[in-house]
C-alpha atoms as a PDB file:
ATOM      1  CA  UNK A   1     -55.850 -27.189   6.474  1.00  0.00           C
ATOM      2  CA  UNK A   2     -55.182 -26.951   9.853  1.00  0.00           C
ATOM      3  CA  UNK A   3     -53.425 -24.378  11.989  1.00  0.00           C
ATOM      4  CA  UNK A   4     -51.343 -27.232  13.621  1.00  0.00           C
ATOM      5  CA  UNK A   5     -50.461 -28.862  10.320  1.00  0.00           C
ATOM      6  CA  UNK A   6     -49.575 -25.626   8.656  1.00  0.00           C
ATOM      7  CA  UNK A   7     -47.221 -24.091  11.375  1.00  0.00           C
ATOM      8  CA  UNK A   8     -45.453 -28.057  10.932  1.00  0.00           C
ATOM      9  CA  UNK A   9     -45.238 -27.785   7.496  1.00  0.00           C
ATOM     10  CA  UNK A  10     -43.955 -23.781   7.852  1.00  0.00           C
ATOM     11  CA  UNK A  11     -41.716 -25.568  10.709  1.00  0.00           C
ATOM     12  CA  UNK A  12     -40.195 -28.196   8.797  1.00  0.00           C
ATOM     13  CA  UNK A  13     -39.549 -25.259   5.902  1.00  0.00           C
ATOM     14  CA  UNK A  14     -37.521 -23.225   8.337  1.00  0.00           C
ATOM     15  CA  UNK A  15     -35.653 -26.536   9.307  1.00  0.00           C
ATOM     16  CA  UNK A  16     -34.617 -27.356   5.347  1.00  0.00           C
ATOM     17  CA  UNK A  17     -33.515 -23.671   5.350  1.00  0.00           C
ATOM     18  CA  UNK A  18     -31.672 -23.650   8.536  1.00  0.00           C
ATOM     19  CA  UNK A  19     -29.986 -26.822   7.154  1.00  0.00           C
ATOM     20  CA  UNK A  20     -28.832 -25.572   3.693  1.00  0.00           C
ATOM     21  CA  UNK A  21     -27.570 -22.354   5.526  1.00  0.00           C
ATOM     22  CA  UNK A  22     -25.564 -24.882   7.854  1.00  0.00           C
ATOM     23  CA  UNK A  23     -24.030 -25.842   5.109  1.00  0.00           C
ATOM     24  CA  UNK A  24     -23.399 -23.582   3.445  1.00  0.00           C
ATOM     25  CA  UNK A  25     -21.414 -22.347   6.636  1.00  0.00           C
ATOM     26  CA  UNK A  26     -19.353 -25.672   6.265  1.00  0.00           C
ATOM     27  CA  UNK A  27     -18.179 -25.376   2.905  1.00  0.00           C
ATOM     28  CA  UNK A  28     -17.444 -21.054   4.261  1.00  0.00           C
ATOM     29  CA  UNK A  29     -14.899 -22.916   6.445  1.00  0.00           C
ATOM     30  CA  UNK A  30     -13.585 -25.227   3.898  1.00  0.00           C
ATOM     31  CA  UNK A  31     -12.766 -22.595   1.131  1.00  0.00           C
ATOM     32  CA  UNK A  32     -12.123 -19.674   3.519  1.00  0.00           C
ATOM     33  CA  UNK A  33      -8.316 -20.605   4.899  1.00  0.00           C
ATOM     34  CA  UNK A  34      -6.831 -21.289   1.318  1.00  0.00           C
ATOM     35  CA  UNK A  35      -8.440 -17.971   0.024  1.00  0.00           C
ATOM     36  CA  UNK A  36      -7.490 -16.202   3.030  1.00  0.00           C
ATOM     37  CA  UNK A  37      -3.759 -17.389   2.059  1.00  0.00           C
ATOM     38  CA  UNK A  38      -4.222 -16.368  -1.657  1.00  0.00           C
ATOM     39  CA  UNK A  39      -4.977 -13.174  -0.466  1.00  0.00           C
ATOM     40  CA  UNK A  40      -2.180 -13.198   2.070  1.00  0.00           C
ATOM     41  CA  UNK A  41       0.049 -14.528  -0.459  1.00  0.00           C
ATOM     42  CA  UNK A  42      -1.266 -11.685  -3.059  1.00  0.00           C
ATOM     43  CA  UNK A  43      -0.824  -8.827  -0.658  1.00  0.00           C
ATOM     44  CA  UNK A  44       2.825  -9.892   0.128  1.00  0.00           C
ATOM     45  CA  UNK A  45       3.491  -9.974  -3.590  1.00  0.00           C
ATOM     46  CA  UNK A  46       2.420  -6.357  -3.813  1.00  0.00           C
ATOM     47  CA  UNK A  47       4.059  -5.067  -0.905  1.00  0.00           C
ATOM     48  CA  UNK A  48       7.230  -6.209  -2.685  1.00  0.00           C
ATOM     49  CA  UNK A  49       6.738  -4.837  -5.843  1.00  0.00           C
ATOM     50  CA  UNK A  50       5.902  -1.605  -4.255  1.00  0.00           C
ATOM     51  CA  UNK A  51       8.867  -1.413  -2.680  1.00  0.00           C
ATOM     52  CA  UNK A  52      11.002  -2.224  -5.806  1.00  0.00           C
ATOM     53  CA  UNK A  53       9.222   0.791  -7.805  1.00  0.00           C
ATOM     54  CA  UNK A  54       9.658   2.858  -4.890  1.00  0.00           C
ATOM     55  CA  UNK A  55      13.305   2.140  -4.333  1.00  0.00           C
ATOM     56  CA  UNK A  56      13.477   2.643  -8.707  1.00  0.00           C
ATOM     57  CA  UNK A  57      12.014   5.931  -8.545  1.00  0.00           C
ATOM     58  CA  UNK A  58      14.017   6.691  -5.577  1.00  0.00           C
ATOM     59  CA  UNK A  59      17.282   5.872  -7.582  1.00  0.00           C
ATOM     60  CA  UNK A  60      16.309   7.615 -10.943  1.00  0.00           C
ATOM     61  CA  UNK A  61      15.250  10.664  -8.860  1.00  0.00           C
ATOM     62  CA  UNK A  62      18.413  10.782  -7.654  1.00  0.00           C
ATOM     63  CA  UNK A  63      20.697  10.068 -11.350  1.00  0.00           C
ATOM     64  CA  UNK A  64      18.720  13.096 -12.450  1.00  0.00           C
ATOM     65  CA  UNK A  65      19.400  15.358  -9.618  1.00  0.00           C
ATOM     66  CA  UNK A  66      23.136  14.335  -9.248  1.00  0.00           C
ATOM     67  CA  UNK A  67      23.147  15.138 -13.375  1.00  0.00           C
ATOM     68  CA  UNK A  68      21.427  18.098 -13.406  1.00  0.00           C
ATOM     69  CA  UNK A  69      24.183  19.727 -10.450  1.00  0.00           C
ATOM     70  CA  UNK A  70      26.835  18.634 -12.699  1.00  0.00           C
ATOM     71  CA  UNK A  71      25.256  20.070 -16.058  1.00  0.00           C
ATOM     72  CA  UNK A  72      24.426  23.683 -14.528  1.00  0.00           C
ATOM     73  CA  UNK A  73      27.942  25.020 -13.642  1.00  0.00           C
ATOM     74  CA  UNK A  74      28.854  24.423 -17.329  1.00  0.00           C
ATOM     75  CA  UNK A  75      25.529  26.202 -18.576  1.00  0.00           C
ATOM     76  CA  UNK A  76      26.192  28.854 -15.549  1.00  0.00           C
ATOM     77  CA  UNK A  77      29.457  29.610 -17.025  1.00  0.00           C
ATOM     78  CA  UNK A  78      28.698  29.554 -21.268  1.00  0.00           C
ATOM     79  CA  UNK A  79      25.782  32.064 -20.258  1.00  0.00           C
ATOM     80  CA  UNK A  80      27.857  34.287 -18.165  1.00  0.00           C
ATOM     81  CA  UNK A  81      31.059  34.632 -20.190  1.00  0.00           C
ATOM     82  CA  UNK A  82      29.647  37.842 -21.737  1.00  0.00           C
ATOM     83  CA  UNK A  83      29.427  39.993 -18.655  1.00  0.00           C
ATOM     84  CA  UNK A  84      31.767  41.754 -17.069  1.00  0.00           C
ATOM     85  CA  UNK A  85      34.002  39.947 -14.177  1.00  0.00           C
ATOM     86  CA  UNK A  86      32.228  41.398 -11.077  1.00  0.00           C
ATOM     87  CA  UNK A  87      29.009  40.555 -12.079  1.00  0.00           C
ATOM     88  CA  UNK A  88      29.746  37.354 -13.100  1.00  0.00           C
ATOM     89  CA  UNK A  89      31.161  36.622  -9.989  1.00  0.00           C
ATOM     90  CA  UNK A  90      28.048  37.910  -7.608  1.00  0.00           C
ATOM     91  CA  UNK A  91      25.747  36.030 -10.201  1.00  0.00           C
ATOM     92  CA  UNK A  92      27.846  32.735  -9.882  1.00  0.00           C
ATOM     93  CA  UNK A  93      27.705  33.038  -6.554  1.00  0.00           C
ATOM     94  CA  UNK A  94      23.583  33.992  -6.205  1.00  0.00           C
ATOM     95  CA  UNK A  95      23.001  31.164  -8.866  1.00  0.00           C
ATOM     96  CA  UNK A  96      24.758  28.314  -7.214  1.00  0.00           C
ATOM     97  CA  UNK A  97      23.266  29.323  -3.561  1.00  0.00           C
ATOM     98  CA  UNK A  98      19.949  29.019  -5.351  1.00  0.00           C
ATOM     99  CA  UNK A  99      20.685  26.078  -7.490  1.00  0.00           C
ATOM    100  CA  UNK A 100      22.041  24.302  -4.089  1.00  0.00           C
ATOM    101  CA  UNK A 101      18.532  25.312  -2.481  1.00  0.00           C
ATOM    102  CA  UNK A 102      16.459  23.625  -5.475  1.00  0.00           C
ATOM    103  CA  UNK A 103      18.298  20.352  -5.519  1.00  0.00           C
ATOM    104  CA  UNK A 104      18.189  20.469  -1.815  1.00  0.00           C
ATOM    105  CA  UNK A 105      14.064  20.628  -2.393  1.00  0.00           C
ATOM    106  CA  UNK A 106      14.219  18.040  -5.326  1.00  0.00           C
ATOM    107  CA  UNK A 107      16.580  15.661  -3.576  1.00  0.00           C
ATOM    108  CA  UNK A 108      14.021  12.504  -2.278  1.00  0.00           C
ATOM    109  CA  UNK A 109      13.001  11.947   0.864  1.00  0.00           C
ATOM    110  CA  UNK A 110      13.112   8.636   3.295  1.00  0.00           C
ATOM    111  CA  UNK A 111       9.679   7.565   4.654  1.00  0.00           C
ATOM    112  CA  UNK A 112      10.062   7.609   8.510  1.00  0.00           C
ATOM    113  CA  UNK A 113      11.071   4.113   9.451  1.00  0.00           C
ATOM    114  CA  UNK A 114       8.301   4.503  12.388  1.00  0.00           C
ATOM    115  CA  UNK A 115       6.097   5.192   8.542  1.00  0.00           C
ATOM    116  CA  UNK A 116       7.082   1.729   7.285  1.00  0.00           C
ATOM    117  CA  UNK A 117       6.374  -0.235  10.667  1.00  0.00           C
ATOM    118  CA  UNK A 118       2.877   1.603  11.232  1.00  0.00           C
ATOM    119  CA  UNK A 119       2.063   0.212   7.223  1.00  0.00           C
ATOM    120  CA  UNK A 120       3.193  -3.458   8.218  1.00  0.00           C
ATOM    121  CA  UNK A 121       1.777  -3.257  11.717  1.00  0.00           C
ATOM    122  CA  UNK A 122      -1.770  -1.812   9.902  1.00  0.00           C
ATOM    123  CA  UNK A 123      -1.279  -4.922   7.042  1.00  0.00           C
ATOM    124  CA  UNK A 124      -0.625  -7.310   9.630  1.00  0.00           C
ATOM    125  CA  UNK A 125      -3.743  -5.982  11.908  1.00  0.00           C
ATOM    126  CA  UNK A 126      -6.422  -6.227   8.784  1.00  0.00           C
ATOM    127  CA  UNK A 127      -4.631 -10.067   7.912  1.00  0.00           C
ATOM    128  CA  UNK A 128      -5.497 -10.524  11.634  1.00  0.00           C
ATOM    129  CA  UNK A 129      -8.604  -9.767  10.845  1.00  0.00           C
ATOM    130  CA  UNK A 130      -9.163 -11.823   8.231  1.00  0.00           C
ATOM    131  CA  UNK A 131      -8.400 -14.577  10.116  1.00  0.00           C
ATOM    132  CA  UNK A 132     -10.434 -14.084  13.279  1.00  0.00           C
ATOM    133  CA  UNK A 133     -13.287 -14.022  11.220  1.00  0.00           C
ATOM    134  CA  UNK A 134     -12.571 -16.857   9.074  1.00  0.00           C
ATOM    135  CA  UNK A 135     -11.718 -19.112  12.571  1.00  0.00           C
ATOM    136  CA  UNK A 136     -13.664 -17.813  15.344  1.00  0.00           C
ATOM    137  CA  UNK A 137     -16.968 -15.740  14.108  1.00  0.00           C
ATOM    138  CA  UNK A 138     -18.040 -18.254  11.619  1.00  0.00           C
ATOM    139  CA  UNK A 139     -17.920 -21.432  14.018  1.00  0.00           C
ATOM    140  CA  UNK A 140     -19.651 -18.985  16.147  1.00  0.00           C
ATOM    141  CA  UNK A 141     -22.782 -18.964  13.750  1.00  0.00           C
ATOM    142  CA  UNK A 142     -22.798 -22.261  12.846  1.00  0.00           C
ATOM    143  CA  UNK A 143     -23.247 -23.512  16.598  1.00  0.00           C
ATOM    144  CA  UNK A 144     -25.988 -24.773  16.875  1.00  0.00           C
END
């Protein structure tokens, strides 16, 4: 064989393989958009039911702490009734200082609202993403 007819047929190889990957690129921009807004869709979803959980965790955090400061002055008092009046009074009076302290500490705590705008701006950056590689890198390699 000669060198002329094997770098043609090596040639024509490259061209059948160049082709199929041309395709393939083609059918990358047909099915990329509508998974790109699956995903989209998907990540929206989840944002939403994140916030729902945290917003139920956020109210049963605060049923419990708002029961708990209503229980304790009654359990304060049953357990103190035995000793004597002074004492009772500077305990009552160390116990609810420290018992205002720990539901202080336990009481939940609001993200930043600058928090919550960094998360979208960060979601909406990696969407953006996304889509400048779905619309403007792929065309790019499948220029000719």
């Amino acid at each position: 064989m000669e060198a002329a007819s094997v770098r043609d047929a090596l040639i024509a190889e490259m061209l059948g393989d160049i082709g199929k990957l041309h395709e393939a690129v083609k059918e990358l921009q047909r099915v990329l958009p509508a998974q790109t807004e699956e995903t989209e869709r998907r990540f929206t979803r989840l944002i939403g039911l994140l916030n729902q959980a945290g917003e139920a965790y956020r109210e049963q955090i605060e049923r419990d702490a708002s029961a708990t400061g209503r229980r304790a002055p009654q359990q304060l008092d049953a357990e103190l009734r035995p000793l004597s009046a002074e004492s009772v009074k500077v305990l009552r009076q160390l116990m609810r200082s420290e018992l205002a302290l720990a539901l202080k500490d336990a009481a939940p705590r609001h993200p930043s609202p600058w928090t919550t705008v960094g998360l979208f701006a960060l979601s909406g950056a990696a969407a953006g993403c996304a889509f400048a590689v779905a619309f403007h890198v792929v065309p790019f390699l499948a220029a000719p």
